[in-house]
Protein backbone atom coordinates (compact mmCIF):
# COMPACT_ATOMS: atom_id res chain seq x y z
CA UNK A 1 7.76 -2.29 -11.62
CA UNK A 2 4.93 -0.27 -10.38
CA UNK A 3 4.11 3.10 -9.75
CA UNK A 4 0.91 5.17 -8.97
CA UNK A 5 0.48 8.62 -7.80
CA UNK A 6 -3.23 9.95 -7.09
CA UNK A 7 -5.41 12.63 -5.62
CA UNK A 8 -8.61 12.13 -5.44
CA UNK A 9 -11.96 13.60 -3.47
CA UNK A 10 -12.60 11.79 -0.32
CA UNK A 11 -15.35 9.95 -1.88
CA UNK A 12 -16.09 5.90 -1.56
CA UNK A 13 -16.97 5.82 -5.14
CA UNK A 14 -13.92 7.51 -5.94
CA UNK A 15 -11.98 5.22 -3.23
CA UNK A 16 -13.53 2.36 -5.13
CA UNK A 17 -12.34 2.90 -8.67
CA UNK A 18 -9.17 3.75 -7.31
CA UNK A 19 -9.45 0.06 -5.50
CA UNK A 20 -10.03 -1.51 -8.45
CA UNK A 21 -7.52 0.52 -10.80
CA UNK A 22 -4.75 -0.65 -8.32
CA UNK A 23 -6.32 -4.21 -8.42
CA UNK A 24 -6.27 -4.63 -12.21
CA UNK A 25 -2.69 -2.51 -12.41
CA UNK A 26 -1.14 -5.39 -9.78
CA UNK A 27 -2.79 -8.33 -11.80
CA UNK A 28 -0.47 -7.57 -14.83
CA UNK A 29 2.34 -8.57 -12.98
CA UNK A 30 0.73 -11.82 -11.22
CA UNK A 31 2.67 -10.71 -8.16
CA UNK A 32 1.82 -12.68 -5.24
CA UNK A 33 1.45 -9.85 -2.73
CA UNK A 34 -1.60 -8.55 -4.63
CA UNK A 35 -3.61 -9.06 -2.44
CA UNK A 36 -1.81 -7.59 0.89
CA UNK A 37 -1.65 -4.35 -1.09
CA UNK A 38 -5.17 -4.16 -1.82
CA UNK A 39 -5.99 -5.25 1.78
CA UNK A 40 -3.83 -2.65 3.06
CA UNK A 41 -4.87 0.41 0.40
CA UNK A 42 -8.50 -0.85 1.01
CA UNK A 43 -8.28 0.19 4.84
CA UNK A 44 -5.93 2.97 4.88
CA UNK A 45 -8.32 4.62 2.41
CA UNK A 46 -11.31 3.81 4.28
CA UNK A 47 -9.76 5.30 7.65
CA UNK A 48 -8.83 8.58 5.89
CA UNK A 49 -12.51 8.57 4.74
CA UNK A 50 -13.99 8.12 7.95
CA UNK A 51 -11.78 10.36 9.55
CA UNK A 52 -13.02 13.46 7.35
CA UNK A 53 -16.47 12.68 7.66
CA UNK A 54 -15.95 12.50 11.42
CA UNK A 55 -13.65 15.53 11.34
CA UNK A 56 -15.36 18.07 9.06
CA UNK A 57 -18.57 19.07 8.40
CA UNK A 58 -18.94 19.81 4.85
CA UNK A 59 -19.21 17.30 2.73
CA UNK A 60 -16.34 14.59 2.33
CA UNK A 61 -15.75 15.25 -1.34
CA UNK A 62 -14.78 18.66 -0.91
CA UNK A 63 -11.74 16.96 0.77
CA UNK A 64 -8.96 15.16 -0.69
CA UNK A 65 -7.40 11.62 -0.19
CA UNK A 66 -3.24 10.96 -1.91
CA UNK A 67 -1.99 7.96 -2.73
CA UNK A 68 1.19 6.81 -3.53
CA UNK A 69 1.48 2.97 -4.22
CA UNK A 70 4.77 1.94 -5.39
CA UNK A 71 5.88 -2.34 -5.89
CA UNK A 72 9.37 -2.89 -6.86
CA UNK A 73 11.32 -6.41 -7.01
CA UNK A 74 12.41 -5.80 -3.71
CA UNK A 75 9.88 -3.80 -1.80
CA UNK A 76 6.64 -2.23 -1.58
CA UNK A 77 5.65 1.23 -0.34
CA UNK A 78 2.29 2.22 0.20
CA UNK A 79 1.44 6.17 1.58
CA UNK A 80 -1.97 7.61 1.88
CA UNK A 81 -2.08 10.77 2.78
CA UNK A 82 -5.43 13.40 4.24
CA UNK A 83 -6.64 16.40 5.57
CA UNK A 84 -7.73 15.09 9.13
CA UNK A 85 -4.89 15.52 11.27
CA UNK A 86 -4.16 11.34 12.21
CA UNK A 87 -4.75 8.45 14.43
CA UNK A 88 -4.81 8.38 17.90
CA UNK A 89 -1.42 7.29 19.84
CA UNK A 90 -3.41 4.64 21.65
CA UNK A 91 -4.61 2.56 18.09
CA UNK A 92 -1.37 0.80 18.83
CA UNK A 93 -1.62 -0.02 22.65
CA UNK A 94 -3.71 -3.23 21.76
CA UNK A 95 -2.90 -6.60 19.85
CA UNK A 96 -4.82 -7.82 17.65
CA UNK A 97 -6.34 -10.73 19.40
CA UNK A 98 -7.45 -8.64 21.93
CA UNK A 99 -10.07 -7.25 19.66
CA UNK A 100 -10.22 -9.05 16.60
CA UNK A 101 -14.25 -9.65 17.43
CA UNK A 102 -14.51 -5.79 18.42
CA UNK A 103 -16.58 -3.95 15.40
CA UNK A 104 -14.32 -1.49 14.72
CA UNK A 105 -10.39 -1.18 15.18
CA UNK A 106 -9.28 -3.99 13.80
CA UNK A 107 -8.07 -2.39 10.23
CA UNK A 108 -4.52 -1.01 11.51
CA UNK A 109 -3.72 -3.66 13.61
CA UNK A 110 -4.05 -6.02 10.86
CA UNK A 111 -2.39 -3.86 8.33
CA UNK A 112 0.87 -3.71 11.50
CA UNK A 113 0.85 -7.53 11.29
CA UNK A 114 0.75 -7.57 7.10
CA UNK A 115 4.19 -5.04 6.94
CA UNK A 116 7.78 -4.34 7.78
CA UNK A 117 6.96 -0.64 9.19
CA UNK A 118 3.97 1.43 9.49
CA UNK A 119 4.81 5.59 10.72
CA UNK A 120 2.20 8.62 10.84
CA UNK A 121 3.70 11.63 9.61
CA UNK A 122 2.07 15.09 10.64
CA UNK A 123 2.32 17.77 8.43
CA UNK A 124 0.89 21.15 10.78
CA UNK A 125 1.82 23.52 7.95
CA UNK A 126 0.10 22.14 5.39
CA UNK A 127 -3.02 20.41 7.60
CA UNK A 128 -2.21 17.13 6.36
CA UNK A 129 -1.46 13.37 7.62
CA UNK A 130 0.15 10.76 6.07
CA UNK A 131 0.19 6.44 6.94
CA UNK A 132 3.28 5.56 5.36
CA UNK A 133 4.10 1.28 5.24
CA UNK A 134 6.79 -0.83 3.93
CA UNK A 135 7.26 -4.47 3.51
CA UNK A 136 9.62 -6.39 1.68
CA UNK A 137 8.38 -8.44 -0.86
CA UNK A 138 9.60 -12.50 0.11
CA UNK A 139 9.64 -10.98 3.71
């Protein structure tokens, strides 16, 4: 049904029109997870940009952010991948009550609650980490 591969520079101008190209792409089909997906390429994006500007000092844009969003009748897969190296194992230790008031945090936990699956994939070769999530659409 849907299908969209990007790279683009770790940039939240570039993050944004990307936002809004998957938000106007999804409204064709007046799906009624539209929203979920949005929530959940909104944060995964935003942690892959604050994890190069905390990682690297150059310049974010000189970095890159992919994205793979993909809805089908059944399912839909969502995988951001960047150059910073991942999360830490402990993002996963709390629940979400615990610090739903905390400022920061917050934006995996919710995204756990919103799907089916969430895995980090390290990639050492290559110097790149991916957030891969699944839920079924209905589910």
């Amino acid at each position: 049904m849907f299908t969209l591969n990007v790279k683009i520079p770790c940039d939240l101008n570039e993050i944004e029109k990307l936002e809004q190209a998957i938000r106007e792409q999804l409204s064709l089909y007046q799906c009624s997870v539209r929203d979920h997906i949005c929530f959940i390429v909104h944060e995964l994006l935003i942690n892959s940009f604050e994890a190069t500007v905390k990682t690297f000092s150059a310049p974010s844009s000189l970095y890159s952010i992919n994205a793979h969003v993909e809805m089908t009748h059944s399912e839909y897969i969502i995988h951001i991948t960047d150059e910073c190296g991942g999360v830490k194992g402990e993002v996963f230790t709390h629940e979400l009550e615990d610090i739903l008031l905390e400022e920061r945090g917050r934006g995996l936990l919710m995204v756990r609650e919103l799907v089916d699956s969430i895995s980090f994939h390290h990639n050492d070769e290559e110097g790149l980490f991916t957030v891969l999530v699944k839920k079924e659409r209905g589910a």
